[in-house]
C-alpha atoms as a PDB file:
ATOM      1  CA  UNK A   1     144.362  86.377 179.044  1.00  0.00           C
ATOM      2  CA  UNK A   2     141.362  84.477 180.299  1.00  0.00           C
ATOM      3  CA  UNK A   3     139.207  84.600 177.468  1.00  0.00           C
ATOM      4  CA  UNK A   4     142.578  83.657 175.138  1.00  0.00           C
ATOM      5  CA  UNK A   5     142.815  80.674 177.348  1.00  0.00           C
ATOM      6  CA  UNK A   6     139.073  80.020 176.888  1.00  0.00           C
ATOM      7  CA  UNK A   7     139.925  79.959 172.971  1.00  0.00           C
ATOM      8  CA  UNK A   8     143.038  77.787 173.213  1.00  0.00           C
ATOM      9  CA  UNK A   9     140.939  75.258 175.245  1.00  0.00           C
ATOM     10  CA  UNK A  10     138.882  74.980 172.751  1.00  0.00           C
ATOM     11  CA  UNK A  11     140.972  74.588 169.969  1.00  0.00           C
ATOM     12  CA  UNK A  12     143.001  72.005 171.745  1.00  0.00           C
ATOM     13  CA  UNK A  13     140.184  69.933 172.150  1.00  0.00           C
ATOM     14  CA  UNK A  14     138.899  70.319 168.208  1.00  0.00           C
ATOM     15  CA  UNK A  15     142.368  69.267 167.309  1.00  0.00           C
ATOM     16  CA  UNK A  16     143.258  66.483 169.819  1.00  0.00           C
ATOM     17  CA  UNK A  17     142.245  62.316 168.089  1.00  0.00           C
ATOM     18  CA  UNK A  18     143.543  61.757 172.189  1.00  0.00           C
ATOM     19  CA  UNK A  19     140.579  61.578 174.946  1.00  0.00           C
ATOM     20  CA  UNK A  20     142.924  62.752 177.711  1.00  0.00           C
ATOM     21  CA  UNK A  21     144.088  65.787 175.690  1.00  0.00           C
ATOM     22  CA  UNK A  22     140.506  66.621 174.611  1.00  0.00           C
ATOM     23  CA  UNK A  23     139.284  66.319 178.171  1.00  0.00           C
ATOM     24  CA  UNK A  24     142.609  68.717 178.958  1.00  0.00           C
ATOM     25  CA  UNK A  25     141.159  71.320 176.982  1.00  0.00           C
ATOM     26  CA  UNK A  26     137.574  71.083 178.197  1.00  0.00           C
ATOM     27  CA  UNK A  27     139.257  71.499 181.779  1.00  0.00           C
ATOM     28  CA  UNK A  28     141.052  75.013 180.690  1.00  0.00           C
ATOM     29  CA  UNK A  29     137.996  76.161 178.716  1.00  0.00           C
ATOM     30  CA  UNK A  30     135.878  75.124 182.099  1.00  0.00           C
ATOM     31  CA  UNK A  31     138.397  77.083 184.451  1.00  0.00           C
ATOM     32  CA  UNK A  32     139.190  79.926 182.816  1.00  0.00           C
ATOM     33  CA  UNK A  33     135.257  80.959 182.021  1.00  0.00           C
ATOM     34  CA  UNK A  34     134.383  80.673 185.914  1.00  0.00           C
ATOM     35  CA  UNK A  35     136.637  84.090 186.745  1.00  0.00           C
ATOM     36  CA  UNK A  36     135.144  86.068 183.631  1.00  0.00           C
ATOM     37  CA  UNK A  37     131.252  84.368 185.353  1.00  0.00           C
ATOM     38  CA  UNK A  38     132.316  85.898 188.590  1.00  0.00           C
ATOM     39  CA  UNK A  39     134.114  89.087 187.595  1.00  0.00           C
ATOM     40  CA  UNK A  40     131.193  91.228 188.639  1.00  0.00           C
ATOM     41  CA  UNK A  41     131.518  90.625 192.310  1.00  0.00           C
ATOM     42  CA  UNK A  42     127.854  90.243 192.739  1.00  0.00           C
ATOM     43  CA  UNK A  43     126.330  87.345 194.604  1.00  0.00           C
ATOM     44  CA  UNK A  44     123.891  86.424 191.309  1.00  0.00           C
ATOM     45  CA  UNK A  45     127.368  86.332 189.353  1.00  0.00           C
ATOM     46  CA  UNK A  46     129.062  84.130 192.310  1.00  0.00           C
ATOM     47  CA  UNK A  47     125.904  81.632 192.372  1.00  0.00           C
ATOM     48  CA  UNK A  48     126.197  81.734 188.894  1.00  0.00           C
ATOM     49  CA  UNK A  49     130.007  80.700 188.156  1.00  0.00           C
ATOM     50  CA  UNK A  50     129.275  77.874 191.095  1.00  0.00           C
ATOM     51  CA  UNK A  51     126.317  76.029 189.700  1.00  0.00           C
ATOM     52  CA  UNK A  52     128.613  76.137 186.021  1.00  0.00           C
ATOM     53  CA  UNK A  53     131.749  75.087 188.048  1.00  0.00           C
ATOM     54  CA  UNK A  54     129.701  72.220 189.600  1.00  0.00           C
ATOM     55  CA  UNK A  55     127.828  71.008 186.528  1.00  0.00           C
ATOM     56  CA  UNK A  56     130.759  71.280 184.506  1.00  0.00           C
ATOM     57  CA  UNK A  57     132.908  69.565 186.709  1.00  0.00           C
ATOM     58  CA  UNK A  58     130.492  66.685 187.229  1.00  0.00           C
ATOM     59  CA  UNK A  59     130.595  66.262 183.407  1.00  0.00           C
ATOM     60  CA  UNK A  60     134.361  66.175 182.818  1.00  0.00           C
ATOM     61  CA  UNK A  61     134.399  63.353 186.038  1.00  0.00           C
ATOM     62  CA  UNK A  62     132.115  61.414 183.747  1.00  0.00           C
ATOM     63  CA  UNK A  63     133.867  61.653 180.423  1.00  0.00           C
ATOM     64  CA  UNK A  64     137.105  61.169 181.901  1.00  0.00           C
ATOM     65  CA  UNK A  65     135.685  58.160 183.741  1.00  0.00           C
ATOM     66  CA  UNK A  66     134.010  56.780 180.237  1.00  0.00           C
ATOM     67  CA  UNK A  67     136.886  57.663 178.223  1.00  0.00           C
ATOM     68  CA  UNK A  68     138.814  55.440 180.485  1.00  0.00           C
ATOM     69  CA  UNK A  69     137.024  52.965 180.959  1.00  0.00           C
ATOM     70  CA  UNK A  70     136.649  52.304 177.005  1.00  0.00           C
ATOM     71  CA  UNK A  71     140.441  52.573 176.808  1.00  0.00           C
ATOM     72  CA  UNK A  72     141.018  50.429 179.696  1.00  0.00           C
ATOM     73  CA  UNK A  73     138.346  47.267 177.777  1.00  0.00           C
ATOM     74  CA  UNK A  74     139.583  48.369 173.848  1.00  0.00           C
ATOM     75  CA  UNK A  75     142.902  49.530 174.454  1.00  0.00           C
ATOM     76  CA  UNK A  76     142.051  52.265 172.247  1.00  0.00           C
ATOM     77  CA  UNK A  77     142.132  56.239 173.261  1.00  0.00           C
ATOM     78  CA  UNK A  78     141.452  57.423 169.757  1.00  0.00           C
ATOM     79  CA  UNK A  79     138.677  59.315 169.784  1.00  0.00           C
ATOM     80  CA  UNK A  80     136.960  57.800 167.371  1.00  0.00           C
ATOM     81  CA  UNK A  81     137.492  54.342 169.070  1.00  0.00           C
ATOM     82  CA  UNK A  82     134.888  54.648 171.836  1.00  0.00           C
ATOM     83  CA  UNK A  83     132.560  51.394 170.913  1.00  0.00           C
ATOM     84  CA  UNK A  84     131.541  49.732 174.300  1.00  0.00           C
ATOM     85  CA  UNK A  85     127.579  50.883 174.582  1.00  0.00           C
ATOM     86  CA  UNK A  86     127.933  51.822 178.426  1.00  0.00           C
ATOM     87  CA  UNK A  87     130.564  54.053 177.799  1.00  0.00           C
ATOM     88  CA  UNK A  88     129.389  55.806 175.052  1.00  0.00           C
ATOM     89  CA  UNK A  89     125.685  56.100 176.632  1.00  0.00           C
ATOM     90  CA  UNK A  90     127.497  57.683 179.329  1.00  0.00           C
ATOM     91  CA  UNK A  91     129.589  59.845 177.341  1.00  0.00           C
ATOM     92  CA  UNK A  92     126.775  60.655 175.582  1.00  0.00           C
ATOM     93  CA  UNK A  93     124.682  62.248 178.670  1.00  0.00           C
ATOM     94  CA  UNK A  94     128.093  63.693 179.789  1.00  0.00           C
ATOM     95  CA  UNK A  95     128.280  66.178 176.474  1.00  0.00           C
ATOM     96  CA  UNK A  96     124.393  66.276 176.838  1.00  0.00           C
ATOM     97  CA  UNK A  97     125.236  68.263 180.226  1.00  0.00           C
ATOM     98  CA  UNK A  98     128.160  70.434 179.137  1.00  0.00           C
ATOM     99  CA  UNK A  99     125.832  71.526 176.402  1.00  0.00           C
ATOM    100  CA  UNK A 100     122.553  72.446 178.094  1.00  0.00           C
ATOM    101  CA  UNK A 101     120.318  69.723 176.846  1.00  0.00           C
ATOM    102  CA  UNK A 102     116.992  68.812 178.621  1.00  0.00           C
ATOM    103  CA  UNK A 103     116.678  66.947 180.937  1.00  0.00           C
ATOM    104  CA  UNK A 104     120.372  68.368 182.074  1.00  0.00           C
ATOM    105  CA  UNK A 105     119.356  72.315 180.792  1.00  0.00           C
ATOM    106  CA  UNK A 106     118.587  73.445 184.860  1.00  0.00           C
ATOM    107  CA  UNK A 107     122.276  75.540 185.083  1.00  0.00           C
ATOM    108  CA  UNK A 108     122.141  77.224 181.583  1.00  0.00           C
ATOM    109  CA  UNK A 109     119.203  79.911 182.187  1.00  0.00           C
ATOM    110  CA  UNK A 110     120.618  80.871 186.096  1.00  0.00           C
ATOM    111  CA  UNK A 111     123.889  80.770 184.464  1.00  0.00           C
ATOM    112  CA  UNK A 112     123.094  83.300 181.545  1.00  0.00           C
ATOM    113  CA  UNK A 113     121.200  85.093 183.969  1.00  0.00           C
ATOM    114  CA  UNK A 114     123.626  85.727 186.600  1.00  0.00           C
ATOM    115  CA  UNK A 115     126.448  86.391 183.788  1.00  0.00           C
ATOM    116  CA  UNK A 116     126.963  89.605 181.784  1.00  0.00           C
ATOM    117  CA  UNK A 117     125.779  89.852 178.139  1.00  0.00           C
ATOM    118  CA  UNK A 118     129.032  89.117 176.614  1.00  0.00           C
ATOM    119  CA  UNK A 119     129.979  86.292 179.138  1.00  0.00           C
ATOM    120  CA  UNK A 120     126.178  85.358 177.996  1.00  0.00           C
ATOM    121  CA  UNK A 121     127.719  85.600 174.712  1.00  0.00           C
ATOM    122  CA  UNK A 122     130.426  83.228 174.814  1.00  0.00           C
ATOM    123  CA  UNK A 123     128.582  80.779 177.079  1.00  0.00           C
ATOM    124  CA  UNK A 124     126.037  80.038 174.516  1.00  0.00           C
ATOM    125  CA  UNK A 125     128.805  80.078 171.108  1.00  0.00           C
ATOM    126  CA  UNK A 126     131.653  79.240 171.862  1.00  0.00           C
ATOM    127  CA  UNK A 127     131.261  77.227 174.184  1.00  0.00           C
ATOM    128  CA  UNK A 128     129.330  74.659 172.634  1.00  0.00           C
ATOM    129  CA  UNK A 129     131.631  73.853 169.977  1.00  0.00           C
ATOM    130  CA  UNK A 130     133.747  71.326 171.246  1.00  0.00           C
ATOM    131  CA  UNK A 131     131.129  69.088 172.721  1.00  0.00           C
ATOM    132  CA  UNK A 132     129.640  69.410 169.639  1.00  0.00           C
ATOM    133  CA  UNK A 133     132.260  68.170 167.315  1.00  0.00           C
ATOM    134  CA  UNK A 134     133.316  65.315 169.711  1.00  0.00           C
ATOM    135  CA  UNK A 135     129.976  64.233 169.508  1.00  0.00           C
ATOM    136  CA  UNK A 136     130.391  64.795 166.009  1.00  0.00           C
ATOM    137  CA  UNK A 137     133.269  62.645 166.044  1.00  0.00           C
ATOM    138  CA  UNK A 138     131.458  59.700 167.594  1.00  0.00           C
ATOM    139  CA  UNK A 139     128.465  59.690 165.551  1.00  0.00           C
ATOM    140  CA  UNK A 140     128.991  56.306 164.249  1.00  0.00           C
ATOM    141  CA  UNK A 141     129.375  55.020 167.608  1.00  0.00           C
ATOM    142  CA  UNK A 142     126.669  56.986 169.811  1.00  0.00           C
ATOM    143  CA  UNK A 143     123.325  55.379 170.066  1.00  0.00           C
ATOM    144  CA  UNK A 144     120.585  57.096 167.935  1.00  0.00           C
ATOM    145  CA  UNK A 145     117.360  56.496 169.920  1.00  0.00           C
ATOM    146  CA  UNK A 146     118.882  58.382 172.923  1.00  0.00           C
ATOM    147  CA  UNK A 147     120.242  61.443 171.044  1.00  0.00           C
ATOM    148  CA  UNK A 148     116.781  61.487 168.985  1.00  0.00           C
ATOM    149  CA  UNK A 149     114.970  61.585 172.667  1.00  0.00           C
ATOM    150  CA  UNK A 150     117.005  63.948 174.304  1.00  0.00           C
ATOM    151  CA  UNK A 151     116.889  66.114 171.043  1.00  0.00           C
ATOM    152  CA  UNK A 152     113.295  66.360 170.939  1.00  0.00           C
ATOM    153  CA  UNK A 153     112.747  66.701 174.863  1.00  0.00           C
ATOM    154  CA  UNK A 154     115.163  69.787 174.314  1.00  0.00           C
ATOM    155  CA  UNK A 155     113.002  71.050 171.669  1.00  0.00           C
ATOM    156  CA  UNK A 156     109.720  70.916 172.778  1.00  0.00           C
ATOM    157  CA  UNK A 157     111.082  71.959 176.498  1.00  0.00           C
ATOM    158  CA  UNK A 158     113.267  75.134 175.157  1.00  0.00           C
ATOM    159  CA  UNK A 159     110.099  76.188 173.493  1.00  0.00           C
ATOM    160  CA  UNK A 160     107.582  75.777 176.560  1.00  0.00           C
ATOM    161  CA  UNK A 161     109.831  76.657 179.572  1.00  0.00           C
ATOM    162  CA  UNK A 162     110.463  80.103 177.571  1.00  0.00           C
ATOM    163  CA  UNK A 163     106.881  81.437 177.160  1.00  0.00           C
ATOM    164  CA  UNK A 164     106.371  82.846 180.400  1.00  0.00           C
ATOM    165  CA  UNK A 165     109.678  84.759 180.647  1.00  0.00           C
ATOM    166  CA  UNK A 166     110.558  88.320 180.542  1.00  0.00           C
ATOM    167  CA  UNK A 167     114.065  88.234 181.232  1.00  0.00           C
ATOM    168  CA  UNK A 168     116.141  88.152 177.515  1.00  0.00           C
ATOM    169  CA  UNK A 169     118.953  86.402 178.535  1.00  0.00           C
ATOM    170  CA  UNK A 170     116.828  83.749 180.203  1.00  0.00           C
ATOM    171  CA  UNK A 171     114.841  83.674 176.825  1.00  0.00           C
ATOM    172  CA  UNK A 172     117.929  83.604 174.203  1.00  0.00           C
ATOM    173  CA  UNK A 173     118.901  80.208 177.574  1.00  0.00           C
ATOM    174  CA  UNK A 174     116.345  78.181 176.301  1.00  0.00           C
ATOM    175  CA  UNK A 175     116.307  79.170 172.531  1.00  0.00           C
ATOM    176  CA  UNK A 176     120.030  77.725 173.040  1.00  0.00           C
ATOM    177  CA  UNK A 177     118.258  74.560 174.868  1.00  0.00           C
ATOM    178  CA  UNK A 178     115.796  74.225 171.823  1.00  0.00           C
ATOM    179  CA  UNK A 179     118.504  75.004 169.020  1.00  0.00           C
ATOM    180  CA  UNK A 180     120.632  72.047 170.988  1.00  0.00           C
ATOM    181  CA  UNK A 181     117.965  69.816 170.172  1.00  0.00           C
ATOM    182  CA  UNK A 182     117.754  70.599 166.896  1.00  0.00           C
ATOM    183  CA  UNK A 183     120.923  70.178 166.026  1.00  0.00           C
ATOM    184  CA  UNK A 184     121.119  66.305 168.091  1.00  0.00           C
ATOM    185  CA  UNK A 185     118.528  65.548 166.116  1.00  0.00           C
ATOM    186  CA  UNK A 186     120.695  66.337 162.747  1.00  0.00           C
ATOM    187  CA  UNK A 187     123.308  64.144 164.057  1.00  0.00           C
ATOM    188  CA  UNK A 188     120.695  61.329 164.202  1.00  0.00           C
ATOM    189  CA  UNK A 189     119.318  62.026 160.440  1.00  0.00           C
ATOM    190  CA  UNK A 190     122.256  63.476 158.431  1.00  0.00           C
ATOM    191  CA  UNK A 191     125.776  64.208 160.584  1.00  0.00           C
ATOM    192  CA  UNK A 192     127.049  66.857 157.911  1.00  0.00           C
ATOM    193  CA  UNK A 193     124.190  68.824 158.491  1.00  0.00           C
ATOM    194  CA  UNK A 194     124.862  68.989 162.271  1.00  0.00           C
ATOM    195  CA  UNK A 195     127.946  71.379 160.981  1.00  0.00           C
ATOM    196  CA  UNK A 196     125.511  73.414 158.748  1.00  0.00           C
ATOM    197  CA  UNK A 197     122.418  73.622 161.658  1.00  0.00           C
ATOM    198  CA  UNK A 198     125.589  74.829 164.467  1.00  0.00           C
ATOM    199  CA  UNK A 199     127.070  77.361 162.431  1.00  0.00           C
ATOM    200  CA  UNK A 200     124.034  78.960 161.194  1.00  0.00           C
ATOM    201  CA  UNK A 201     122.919  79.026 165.209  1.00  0.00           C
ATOM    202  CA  UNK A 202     125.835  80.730 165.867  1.00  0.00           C
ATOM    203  CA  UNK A 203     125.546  83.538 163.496  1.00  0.00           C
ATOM    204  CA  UNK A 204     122.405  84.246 164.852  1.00  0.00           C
ATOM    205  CA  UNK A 205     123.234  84.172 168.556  1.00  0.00           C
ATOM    206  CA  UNK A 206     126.123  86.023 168.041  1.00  0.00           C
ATOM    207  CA  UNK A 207     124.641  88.821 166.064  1.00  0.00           C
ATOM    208  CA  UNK A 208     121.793  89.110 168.313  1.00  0.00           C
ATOM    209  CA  UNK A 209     123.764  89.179 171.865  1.00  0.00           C
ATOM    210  CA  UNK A 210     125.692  92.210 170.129  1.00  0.00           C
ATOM    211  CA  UNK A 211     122.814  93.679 169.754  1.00  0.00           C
ATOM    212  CA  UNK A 212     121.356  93.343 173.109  1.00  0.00           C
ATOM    213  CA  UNK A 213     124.910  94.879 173.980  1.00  0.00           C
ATOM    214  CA  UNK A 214     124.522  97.707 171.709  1.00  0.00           C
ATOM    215  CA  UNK A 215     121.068  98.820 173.161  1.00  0.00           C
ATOM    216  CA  UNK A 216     122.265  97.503 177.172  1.00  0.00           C
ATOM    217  CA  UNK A 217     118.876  95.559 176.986  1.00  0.00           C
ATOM    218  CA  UNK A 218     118.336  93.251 179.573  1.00  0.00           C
ATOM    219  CA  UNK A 219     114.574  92.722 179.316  1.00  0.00           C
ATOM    220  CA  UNK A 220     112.022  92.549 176.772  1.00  0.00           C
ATOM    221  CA  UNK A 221     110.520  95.942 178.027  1.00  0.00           C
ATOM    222  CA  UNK A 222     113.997  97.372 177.720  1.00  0.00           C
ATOM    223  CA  UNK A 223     114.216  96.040 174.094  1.00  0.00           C
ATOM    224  CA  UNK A 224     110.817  97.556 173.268  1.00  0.00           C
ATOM    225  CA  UNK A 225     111.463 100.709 174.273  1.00  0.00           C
ATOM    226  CA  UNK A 226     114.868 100.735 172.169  1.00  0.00           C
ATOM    227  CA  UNK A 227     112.867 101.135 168.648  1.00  0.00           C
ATOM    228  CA  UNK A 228     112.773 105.346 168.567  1.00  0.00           C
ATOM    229  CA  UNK A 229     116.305 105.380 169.411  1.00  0.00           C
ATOM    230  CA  UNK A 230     117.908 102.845 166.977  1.00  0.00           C
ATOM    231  CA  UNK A 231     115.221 101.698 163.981  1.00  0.00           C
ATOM    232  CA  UNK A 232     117.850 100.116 161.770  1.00  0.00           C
ATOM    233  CA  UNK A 233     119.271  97.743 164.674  1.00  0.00           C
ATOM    234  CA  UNK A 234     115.818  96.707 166.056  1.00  0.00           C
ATOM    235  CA  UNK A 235     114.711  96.061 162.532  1.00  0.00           C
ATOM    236  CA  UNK A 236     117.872  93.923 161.993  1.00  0.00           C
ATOM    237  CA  UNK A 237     117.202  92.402 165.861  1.00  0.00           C
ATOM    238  CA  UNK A 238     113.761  91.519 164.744  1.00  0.00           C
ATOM    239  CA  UNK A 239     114.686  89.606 161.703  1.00  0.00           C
ATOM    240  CA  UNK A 240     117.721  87.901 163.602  1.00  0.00           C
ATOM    241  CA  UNK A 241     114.928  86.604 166.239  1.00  0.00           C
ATOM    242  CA  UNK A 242     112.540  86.026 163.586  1.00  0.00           C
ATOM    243  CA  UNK A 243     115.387  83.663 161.823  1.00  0.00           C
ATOM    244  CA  UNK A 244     116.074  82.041 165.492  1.00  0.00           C
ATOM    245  CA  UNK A 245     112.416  80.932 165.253  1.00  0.00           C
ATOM    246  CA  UNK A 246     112.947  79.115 162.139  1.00  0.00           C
ATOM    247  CA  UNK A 247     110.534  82.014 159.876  1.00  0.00           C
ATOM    248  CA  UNK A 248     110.606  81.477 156.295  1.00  0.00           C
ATOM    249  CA  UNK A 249     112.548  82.688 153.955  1.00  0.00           C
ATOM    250  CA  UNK A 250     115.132  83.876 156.550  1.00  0.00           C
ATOM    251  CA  UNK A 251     118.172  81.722 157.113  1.00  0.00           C
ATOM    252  CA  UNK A 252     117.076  80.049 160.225  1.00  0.00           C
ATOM    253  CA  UNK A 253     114.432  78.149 158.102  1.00  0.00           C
ATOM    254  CA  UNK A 254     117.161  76.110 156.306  1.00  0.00           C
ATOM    255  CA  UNK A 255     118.382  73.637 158.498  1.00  0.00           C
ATOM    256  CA  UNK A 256     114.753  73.123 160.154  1.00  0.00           C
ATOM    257  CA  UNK A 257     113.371  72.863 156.671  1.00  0.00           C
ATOM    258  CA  UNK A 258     116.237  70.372 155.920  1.00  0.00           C
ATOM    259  CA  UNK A 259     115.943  68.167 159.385  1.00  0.00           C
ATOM    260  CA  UNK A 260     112.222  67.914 159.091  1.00  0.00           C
ATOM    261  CA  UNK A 261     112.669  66.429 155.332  1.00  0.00           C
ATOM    262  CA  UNK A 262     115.331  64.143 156.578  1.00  0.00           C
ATOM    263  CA  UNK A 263     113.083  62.994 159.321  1.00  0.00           C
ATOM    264  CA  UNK A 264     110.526  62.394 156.743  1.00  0.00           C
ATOM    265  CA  UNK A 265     112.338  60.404 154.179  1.00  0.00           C
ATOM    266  CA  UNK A 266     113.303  58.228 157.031  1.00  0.00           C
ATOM    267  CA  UNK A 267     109.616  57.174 158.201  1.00  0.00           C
ATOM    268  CA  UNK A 268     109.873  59.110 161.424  1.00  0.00           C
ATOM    269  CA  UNK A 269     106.764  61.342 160.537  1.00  0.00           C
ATOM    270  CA  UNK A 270     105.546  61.599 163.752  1.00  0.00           C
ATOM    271  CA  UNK A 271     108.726  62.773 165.506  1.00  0.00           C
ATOM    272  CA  UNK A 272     109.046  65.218 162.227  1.00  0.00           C
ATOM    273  CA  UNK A 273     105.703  66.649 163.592  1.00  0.00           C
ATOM    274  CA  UNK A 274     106.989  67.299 167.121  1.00  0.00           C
ATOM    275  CA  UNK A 275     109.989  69.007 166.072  1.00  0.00           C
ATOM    276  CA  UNK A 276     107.492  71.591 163.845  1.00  0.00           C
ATOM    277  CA  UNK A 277     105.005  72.235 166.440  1.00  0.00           C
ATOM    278  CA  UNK A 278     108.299  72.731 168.853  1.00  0.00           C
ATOM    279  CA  UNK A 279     108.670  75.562 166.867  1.00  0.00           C
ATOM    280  CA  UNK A 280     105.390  77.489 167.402  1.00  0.00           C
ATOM    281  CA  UNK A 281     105.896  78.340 171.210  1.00  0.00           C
ATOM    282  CA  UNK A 282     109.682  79.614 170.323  1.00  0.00           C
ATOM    283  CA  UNK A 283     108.101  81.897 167.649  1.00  0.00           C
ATOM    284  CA  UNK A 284     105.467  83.074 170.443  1.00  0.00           C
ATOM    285  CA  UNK A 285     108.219  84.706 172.732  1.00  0.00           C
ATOM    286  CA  UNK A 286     110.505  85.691 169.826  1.00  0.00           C
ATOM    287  CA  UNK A 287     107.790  87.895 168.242  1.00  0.00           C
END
């Protein structure tokens, strides 16, 4: 029941051109992930489903407030209509902290951490899909030097902050904060790759949270130890992490491959750089 109201929220939100509805279905996604957080009776899983209760709910309060706002100046509640630059600077920030981003990533790793592998699951897929299409939806309207910022800070900070950890849903926490940043900084370059970059990300994490489920791993020592038992899955694991890291010729190349050109064609070679060498620590813990 929860986890079909976790859909629904969702959905409403993709198919609402309202803000109030959209922020409706935010709300019932938001509420109806915090039980299936805390199921486990375990104080981790408690501490867990507060900090995403209290982040969350501080980022609705600020969309709601922006969304608003905007319609209170424009008259408008479209969507698509949010053009005052205050509002959609903070609107921008707000979907910046639903999703994970750096400088607003602290809740996602204790989060994943504290959660169970399929709550892990859903936190880092489905749950980023509606703040990603409303940003989507906005593109036109959002201010491109702040989502280029915030996109690289996430990369380069997803990539650093995971070297030193053991823990794999803490690690697969801030390959979500560096894939985040890739895929802000396709909505900057080309917007109808942002659709391409998600999707492909979500293969990925999908297929390789079900396989952390299939071998019960919860650290890398576990996953190590999993190769005599199941080859065939830690072969496919190590190619799915391998394509996480962006490795040619696997599928996670593409989009990188494709970002970087755009970035290039458009002058920005320096930031093009970045956003490659971002990718070097990532491939560290990966491999």
């Amino acid at each position: 029941m929860l986890l079909l109201t976790v859909a629904s929220g969702t959905i409403i939100t993709l198919s609402s051109h309202h803000w109030l509805l959209a922020w409706a279905g935010l709300e019932m996604n938001t509420l109806a992930i915090i039980p299936i957080i805390s199921k486990q009776h375990h104080p981790r899983a408690t501490e867990a489903a507060t900090k995403y209760f209290l982040t969350q709910a501080a980022a609705s309060a600020v969309i709601l407030f922006s969304s608003s706002m905007n319609a209170w100046k424009n008259g408008q509640w479209d969507i698509t209509q949010t053009s005052t630059p205050e509002f959609t600077m903070m609107l921008t920030l707000a979907l910046s902290m639903k999703l994970g981003l750096a400088p607003f990533h602290f809740w996602l790793p204790e989060v994943l951490q504290g959660s169970t592998l399929l709550t892990a699951t859903i936190i880092s897929t489905w749950q980023k899909l509606a703040p990603t299409i409303l940003l989507y939806l906005n593109i036109n309207n959002l201010n491109q030097p702040t989502l280029m910022i915030l996109g690289l800070f996430s990369a380069l900070l997803g990539g650093w902050l995971g070297l030193n950890q053991t823990q794999i849903r803490k690690i697969m926490a801030f390959s979500s904060i560096a894939h985040m940043g890739w895929i802000f900084m396709a909505l900057t370059t080309n917007p109808n790759m942002t659709l391409l970059t998600l999707i492909i990300y979500l293969i990925l994490s999908t297929a390789m949270f079900t396989a952390l489920m299939m071998t019960s791993s919860k650290t890398l020592l576990d996953l190590g130890t999993s190769w005599p038992k199941t080859p065939p899955l830690m072969m496919m694991t190590m190619l799915t992490l391998m394509s996480l890291g962006g490795l040619p010729p696997l599928t996670g190349f593409m989009p990188k491959w494709l970002i970087l050109k755009e970035l290039t064609q458009n002058n920005l070679t320096t930031i093009s750089t970045m956003m490659a060498l971002s990718t070097l620590p990532s491939l560290f813990f990966y491999l």
